[in-house]
Structures are given as C-alpha cells and as structure tokens.
C-alpha atoms as a PDB file:
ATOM      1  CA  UNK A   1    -124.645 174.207 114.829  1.00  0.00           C
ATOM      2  CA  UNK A   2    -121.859 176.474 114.872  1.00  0.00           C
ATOM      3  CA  UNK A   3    -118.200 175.587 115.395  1.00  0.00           C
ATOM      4  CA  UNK A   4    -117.028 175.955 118.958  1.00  0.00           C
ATOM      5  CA  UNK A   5    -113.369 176.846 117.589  1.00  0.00           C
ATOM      6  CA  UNK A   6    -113.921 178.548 115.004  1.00  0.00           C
ATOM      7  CA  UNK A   7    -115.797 180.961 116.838  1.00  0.00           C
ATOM      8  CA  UNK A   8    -113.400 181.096 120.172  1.00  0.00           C
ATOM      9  CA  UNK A   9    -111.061 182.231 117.453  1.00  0.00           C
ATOM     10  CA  UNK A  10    -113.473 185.005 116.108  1.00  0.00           C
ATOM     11  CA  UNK A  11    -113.418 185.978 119.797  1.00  0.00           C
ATOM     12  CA  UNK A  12    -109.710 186.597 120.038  1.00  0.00           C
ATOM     13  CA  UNK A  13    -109.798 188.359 116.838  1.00  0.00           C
ATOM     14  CA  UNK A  14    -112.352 190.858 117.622  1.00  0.00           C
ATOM     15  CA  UNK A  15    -110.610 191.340 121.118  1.00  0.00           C
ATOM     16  CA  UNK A  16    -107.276 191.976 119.545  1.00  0.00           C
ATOM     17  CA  UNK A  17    -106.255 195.279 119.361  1.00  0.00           C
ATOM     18  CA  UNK A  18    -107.806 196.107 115.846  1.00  0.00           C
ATOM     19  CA  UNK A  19    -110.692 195.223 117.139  1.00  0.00           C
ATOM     20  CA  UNK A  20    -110.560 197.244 120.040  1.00  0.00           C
ATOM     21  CA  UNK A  21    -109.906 199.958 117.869  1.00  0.00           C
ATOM     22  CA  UNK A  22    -113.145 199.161 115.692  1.00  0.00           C
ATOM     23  CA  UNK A  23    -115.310 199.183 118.715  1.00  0.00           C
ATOM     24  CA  UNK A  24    -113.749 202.676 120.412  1.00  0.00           C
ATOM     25  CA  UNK A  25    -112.254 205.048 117.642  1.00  0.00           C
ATOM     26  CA  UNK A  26    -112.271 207.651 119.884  1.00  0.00           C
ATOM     27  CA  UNK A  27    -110.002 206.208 122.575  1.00  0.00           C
ATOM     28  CA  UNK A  28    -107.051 206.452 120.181  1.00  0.00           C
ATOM     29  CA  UNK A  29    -107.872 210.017 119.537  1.00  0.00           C
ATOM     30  CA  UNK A  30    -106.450 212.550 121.876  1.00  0.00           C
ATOM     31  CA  UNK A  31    -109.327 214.994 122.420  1.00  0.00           C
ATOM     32  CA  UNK A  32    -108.983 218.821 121.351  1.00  0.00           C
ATOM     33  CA  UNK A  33    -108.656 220.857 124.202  1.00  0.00           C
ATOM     34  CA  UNK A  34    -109.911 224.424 123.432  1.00  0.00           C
ATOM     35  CA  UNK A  35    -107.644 227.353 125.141  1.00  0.00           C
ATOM     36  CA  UNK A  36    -109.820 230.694 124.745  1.00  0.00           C
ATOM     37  CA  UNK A  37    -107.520 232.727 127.456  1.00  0.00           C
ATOM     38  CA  UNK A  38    -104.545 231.801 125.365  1.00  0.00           C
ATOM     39  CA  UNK A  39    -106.025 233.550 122.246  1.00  0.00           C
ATOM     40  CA  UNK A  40    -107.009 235.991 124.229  1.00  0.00           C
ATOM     41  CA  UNK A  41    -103.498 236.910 124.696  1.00  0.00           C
ATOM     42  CA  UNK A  42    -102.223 236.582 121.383  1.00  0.00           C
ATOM     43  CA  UNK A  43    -104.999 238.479 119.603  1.00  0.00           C
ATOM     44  CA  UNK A  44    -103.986 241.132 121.898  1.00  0.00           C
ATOM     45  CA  UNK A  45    -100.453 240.765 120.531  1.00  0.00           C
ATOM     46  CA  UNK A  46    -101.510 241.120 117.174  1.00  0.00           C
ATOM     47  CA  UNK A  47    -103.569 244.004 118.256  1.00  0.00           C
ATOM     48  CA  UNK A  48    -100.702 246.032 119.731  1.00  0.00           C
ATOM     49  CA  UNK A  49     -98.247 245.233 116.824  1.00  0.00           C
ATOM     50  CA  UNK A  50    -100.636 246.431 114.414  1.00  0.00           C
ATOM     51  CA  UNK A  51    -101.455 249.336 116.438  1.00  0.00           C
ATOM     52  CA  UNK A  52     -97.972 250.800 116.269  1.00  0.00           C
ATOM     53  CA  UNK A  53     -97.397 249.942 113.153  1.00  0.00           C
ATOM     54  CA  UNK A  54    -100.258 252.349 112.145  1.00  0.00           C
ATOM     55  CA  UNK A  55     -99.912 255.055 114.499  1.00  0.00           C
ATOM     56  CA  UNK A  56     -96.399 254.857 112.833  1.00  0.00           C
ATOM     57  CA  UNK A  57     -97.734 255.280 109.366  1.00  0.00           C
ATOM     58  CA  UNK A  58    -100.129 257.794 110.446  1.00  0.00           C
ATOM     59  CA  UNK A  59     -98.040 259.773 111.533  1.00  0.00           C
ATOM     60  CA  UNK A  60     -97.525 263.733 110.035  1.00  0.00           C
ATOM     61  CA  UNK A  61     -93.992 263.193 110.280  1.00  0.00           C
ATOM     62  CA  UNK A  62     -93.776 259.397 108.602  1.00  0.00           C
ATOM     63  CA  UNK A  63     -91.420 258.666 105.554  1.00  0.00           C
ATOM     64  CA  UNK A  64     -93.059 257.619 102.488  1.00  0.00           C
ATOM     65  CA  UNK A  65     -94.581 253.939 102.488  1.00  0.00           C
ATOM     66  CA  UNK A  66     -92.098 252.024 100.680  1.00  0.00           C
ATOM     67  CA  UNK A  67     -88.997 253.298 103.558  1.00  0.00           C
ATOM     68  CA  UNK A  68     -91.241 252.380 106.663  1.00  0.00           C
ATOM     69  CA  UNK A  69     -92.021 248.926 104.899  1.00  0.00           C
ATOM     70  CA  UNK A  70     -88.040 248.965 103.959  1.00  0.00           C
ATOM     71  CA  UNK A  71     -87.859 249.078 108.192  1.00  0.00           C
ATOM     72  CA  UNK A  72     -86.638 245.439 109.702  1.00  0.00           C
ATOM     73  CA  UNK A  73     -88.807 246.838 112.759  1.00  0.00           C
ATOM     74  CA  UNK A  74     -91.946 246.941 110.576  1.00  0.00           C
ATOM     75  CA  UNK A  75     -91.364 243.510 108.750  1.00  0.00           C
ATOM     76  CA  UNK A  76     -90.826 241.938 112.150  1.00  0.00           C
ATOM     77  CA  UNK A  77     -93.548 243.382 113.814  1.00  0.00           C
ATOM     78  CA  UNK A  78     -96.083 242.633 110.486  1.00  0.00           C
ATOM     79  CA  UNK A  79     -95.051 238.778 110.779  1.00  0.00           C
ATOM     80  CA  UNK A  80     -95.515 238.638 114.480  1.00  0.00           C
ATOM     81  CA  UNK A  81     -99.226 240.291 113.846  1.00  0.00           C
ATOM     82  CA  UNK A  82     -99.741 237.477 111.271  1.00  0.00           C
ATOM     83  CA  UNK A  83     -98.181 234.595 113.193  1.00  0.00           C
ATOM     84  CA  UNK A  84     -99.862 235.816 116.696  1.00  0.00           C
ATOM     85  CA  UNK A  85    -103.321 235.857 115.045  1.00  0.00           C
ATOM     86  CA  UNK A  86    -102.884 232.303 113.400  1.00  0.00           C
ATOM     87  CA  UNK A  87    -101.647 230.832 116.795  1.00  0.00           C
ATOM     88  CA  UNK A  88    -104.727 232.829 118.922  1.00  0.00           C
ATOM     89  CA  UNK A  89    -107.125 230.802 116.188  1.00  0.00           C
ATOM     90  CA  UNK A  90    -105.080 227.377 116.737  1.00  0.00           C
ATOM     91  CA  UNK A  91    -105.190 227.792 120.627  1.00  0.00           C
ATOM     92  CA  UNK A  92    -109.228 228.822 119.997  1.00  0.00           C
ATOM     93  CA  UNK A  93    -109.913 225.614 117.864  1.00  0.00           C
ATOM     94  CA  UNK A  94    -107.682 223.225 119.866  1.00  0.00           C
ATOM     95  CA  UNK A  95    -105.744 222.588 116.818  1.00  0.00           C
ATOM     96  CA  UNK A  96    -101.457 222.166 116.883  1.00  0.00           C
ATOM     97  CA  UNK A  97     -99.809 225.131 117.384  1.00  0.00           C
ATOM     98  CA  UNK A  98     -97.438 226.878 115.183  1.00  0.00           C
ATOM     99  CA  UNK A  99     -93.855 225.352 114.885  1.00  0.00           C
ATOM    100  CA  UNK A 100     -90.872 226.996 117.205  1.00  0.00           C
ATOM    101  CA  UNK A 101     -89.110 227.008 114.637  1.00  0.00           C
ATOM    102  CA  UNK A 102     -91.449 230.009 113.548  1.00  0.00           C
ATOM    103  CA  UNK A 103     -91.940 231.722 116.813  1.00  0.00           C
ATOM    104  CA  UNK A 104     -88.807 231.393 117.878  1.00  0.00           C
ATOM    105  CA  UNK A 105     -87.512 233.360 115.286  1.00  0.00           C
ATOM    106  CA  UNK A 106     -89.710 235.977 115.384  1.00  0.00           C
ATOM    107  CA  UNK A 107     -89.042 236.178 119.479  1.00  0.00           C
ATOM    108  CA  UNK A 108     -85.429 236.865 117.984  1.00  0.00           C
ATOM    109  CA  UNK A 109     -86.270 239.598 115.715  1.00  0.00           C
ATOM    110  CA  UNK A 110     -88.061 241.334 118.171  1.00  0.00           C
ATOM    111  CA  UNK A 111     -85.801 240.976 120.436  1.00  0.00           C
ATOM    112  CA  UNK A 112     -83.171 242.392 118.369  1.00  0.00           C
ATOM    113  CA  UNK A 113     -84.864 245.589 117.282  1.00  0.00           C
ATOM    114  CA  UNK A 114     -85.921 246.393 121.300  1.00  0.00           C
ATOM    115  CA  UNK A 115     -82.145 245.972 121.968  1.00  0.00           C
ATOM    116  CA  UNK A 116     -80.661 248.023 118.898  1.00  0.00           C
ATOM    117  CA  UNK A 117     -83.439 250.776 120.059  1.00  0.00           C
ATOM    118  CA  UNK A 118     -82.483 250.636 124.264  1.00  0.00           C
ATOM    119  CA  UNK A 119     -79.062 249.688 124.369  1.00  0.00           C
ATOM    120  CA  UNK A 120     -77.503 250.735 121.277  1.00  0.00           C
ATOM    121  CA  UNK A 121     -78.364 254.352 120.158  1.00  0.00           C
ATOM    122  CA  UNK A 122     -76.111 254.133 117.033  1.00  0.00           C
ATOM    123  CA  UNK A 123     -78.507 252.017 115.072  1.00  0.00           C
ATOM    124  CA  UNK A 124     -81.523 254.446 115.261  1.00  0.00           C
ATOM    125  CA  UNK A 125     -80.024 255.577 112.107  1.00  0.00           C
ATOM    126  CA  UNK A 126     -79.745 252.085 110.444  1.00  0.00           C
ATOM    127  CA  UNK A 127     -82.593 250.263 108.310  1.00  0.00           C
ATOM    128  CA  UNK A 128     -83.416 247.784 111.349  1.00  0.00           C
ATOM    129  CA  UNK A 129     -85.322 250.310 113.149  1.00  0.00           C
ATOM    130  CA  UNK A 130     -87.837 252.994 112.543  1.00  0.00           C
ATOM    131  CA  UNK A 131     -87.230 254.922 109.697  1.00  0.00           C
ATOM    132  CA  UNK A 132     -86.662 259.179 111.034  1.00  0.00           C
ATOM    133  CA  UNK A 133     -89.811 261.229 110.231  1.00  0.00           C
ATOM    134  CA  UNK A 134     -88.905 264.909 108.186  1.00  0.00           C
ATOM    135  CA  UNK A 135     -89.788 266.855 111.809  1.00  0.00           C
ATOM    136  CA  UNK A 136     -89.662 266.457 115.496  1.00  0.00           C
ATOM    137  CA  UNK A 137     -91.425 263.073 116.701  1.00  0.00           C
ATOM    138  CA  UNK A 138     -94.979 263.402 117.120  1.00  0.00           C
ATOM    139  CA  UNK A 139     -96.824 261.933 120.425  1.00  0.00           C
ATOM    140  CA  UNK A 140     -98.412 259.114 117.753  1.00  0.00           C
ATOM    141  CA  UNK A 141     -95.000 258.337 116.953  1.00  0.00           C
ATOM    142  CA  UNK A 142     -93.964 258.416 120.800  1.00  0.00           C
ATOM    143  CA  UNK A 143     -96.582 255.571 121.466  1.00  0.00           C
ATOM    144  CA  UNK A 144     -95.643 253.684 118.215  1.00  0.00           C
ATOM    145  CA  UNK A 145     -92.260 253.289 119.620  1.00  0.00           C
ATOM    146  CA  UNK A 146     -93.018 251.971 123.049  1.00  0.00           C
ATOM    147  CA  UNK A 147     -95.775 249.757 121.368  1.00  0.00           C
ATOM    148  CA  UNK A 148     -92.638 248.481 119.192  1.00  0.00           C
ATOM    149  CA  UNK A 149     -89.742 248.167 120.603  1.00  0.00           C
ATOM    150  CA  UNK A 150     -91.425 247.188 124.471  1.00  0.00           C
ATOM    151  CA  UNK A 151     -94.455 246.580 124.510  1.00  0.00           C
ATOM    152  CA  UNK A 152     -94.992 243.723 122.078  1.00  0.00           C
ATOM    153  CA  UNK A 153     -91.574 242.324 122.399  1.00  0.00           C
ATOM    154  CA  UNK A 154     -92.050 242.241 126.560  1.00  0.00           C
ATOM    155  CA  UNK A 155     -95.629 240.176 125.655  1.00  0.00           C
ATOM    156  CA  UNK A 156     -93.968 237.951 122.997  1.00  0.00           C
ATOM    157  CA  UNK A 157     -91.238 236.785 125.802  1.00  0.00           C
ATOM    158  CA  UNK A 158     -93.784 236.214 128.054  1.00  0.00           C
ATOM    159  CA  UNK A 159     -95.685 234.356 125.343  1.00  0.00           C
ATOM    160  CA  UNK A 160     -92.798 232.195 125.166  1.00  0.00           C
ATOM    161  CA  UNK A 161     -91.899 231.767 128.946  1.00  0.00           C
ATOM    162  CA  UNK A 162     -95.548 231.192 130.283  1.00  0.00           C
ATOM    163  CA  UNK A 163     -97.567 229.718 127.501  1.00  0.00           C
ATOM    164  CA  UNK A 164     -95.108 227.149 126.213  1.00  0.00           C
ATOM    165  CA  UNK A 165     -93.450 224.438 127.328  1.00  0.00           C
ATOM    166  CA  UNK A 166     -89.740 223.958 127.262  1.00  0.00           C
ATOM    167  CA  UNK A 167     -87.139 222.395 124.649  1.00  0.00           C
ATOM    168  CA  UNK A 168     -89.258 223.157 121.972  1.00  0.00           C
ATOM    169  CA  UNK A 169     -86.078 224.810 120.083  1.00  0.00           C
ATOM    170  CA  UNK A 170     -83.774 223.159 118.886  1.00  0.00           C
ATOM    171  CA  UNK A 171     -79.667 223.824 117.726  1.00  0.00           C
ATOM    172  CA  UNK A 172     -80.241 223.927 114.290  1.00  0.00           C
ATOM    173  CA  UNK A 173     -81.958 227.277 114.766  1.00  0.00           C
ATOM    174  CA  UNK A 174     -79.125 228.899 115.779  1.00  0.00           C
ATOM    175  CA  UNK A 175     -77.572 229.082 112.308  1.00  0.00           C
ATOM    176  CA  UNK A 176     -81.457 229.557 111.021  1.00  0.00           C
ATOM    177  CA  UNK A 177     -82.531 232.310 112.837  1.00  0.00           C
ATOM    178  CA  UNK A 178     -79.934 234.633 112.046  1.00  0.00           C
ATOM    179  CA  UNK A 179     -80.248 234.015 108.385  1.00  0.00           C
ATOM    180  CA  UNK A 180     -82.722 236.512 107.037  1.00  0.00           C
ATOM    181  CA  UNK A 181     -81.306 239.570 109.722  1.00  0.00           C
ATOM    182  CA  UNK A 182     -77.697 238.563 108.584  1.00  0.00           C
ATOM    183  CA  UNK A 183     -79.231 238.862 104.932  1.00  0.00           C
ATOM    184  CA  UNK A 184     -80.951 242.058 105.707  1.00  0.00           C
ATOM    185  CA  UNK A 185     -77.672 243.630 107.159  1.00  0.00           C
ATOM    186  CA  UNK A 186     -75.606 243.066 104.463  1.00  0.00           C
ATOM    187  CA  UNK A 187     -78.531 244.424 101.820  1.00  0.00           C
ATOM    188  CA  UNK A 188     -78.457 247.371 103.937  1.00  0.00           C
ATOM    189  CA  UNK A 189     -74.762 247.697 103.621  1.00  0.00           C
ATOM    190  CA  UNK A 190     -74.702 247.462 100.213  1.00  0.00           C
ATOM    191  CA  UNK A 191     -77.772 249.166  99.227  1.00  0.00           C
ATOM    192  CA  UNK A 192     -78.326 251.867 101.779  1.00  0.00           C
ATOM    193  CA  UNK A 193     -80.291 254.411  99.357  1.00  0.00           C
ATOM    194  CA  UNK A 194     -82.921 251.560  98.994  1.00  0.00           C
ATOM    195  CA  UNK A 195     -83.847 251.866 102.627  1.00  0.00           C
ATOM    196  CA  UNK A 196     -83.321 255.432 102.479  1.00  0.00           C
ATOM    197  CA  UNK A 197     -81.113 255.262 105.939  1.00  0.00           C
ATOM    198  CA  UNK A 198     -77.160 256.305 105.607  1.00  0.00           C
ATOM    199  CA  UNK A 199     -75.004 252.625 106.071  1.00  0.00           C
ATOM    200  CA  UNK A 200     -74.451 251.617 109.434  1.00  0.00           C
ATOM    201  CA  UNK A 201     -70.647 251.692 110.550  1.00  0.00           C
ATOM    202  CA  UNK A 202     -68.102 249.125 110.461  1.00  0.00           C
ATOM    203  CA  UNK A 203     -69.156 249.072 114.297  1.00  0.00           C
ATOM    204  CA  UNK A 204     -72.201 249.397 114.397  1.00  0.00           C
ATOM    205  CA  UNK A 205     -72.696 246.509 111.456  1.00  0.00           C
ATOM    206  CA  UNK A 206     -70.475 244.219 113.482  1.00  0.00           C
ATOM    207  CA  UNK A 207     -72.303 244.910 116.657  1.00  0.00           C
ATOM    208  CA  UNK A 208     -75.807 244.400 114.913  1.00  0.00           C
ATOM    209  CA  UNK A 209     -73.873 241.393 113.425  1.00  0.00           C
ATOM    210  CA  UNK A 210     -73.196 239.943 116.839  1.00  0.00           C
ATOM    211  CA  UNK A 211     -76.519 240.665 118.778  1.00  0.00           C
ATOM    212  CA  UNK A 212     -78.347 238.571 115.528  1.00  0.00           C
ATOM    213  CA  UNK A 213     -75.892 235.856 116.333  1.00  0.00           C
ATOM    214  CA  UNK A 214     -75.710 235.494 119.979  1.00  0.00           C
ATOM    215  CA  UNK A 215     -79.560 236.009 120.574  1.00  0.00           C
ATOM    216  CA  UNK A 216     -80.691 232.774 118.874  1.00  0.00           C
ATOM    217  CA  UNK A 217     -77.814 231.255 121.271  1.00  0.00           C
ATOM    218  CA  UNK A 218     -79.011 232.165 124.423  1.00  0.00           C
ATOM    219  CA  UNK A 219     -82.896 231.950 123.671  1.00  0.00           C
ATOM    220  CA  UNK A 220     -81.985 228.403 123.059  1.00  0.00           C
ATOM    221  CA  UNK A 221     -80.194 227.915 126.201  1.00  0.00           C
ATOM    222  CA  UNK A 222     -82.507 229.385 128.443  1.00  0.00           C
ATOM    223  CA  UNK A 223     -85.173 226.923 126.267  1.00  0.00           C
ATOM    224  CA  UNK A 224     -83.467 223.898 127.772  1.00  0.00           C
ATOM    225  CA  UNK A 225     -82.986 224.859 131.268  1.00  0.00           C
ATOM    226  CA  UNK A 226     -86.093 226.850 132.103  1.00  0.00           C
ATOM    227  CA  UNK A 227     -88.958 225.372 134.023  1.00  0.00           C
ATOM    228  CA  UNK A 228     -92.515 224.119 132.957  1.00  0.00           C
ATOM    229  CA  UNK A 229     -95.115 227.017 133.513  1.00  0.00           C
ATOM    230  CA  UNK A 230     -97.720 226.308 135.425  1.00  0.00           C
ATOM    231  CA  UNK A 231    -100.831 227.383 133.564  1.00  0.00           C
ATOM    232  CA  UNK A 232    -101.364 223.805 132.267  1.00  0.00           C
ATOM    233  CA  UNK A 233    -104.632 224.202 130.869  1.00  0.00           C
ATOM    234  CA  UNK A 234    -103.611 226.938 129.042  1.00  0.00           C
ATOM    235  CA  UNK A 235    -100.726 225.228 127.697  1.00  0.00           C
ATOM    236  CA  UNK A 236     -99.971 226.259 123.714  1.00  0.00           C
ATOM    237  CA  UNK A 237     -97.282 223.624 122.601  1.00  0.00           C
ATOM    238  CA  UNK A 238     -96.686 220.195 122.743  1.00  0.00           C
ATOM    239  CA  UNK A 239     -94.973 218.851 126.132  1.00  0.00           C
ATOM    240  CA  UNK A 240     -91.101 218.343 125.747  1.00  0.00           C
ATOM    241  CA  UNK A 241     -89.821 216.818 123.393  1.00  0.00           C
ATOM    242  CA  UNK A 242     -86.785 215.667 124.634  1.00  0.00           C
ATOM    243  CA  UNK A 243     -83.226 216.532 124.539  1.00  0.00           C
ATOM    244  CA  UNK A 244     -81.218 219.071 122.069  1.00  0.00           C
ATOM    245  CA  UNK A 245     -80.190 217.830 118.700  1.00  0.00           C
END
C-alpha cells in the first residue's frame, strides 16, 4: 500500500511551478507572430535603395566605381539595403528584430545626406553626397537622386514612426551615431583626392559637423515623446522599454 504522505507530497511537487512547466512548455513560450505586410515594406526599401544606387552606376555620366563607392550617400544607402532586407526576413519569420541601435543610425545617415542635398547646396561638392558625373545629369541620374536623397529616407522615417514602438533609443547613441560620419568628415578633409571631391570648407565642414551631431539628438527626443502607432499587429520592435538611460 502506498504512503498517503509521501504521495500528497509528490502532489505538491508536481503542482509546483517546475512542474507546471513540465506539463505545458509552451505556455512559457511567447508565440512567434509572423508580420508579412511589414516585410512587405521593407523589401520595398531595400528595393528602392538598390534601385538608385544602380541607376546611379549605370549611368553614362557616372565616375569610376571606386569614387561612387568613396560616396557617404552610397555606403549609407548599401547598409540600409542590407539592414532593410534582414529586418523584412525577421518581421517574415516572427523572429526579434534588428537592434535600434542599428537602425537608428542608419535613419541618421540618411537623414543627413537628404538634408546636405535639400537644404545645403554647398555640400553637393563634398564626399557625403553623390559623386558629379563628367557631363550634364542624365534622366537615370535624375531618378537616382530622388530615389536617394527622398524617397528612401521619407520610407525609412516612416519605418521608424509607424512600425516601431517608442523609446527604443537610447542616450548613449548620441555620441555613437555620429562616430563613423564624424570619422568620414575628417578622412575627407584630410584626404580629399581619395574621394576624388575638392575638401569641403571650413563652413561647410563645420556645418556638416553640426547636422551629424544634432540629428542623433533630436531623433532621440522625438523617440521618447512620440506616441505608440497603431498598427499593432504589424508591430516590428519590442514594446517600450522604459525610460532613457
């Protein structure tokens, strides 16, 4: 005959919470959730970087490879094309997405070539934008330029503003970010035949110099104040994670 006690304590042991966990392994698990129309978006990303980066290389009038690659408009655009296409297949699978910390630099950078291009005509002529073709600008180049600098930048902020969810960057990034642009700039300053573009000016370098510092700034800002979106189920990063350290 079995011993009353012995098994009333079996009991509570196989009701405690390890044994809860034996008997439903899946209830701990958080389930995948699959976001197709989010991948959607992002492939299309990808698709228009890529696009105007070859329409730019294409191009009868382009420089020579190694220049356009030398372009902090190209680099930023080729990253975005690799980091949009990784995020579409995370959102696809249901997997984590990609850190801020990654895509909110990249928002920067493009950012900061679509303002050098609108607002401040003196750096057409530096290394952080396109590189000038030998003749007049061709209708290929026309369209890789509004791909560029407005087109994918415009979708990446919207990316950001109605596919994520808020205080996902945090102040550290602000001396982060600017790192590799700051880096860039000062290559380009001391190097300019390597990017074959003439140096910027002392003001135009210290107005590039500002715009790479104060962007990370007020993207972070904005990250802390600005609402939830609404498109839940389409949702790309993790719910809030609290305050700014």
């Amino acid at each position: 005959m079995s011993d009353p006690t012995r098994t009333s304590q079996s009991t509570r042991h196989a009701t405690g919470p390890a044994g809860a966990a034996a008997r439903t392994p899946a209830a701990a698990v958080a389930p995948a959730i699959r976001r197709p129309r989010v991948a959607a978006f992002r492939i299309l990303i990808t698709l228009a970087a890529l696009t105007g980066l070859l329409l730019e290389a294409l191009s009868t009038s382009a420089p020579a490879p190694a220049h356009l690659l030398a372009s902090f408009t190209v680099q930023a655009n080729i990253a975005v094309a690799l980091v949009s296409v990784c995020s579409a297949h995370r959102a696809w699978t249901g997997r984590s997405p990609v850190s801020p910390r990654i895509t909110g630099a990249l928002l920067s950078f493009l950012t900061l070539t679509a303002l050098l291009h609108h607002a401040l005509p003196a750096a057409d002529s530096t290394a952080f934008t396109l590189p000038a073709g030998t003749g007049p600008t061709t209708t290929a180049q026309a369209i890789s330029h509004q791909l560029l600098y407005t087109l994918t930048p415009l979708a990446a902020l919207a990316d950001w503003l109605l596919l994520t969810t808020p205080r996902g960057f945090r102040l550290p990034h602000a001396w982060q970010w600017p790192a590799y642009p700051l880096l860039y700039l000062s290559f380009t300053l001391a190097s300019p035949a390597t990017t074959g573009t003439p140096s910027p000016t002392l003001t135009t370098a210290l107005t590039i110099a500002l715009a790479i510092c104060a962007l990370p700034l007020i993207a972070i800002a904005i990250d802390q104040v600005r609402p939830s979106p609404l498109l839940h189920n389409n949702r790309i990063s993790p719910t809030g994670i609290g305050p700014l350290k």
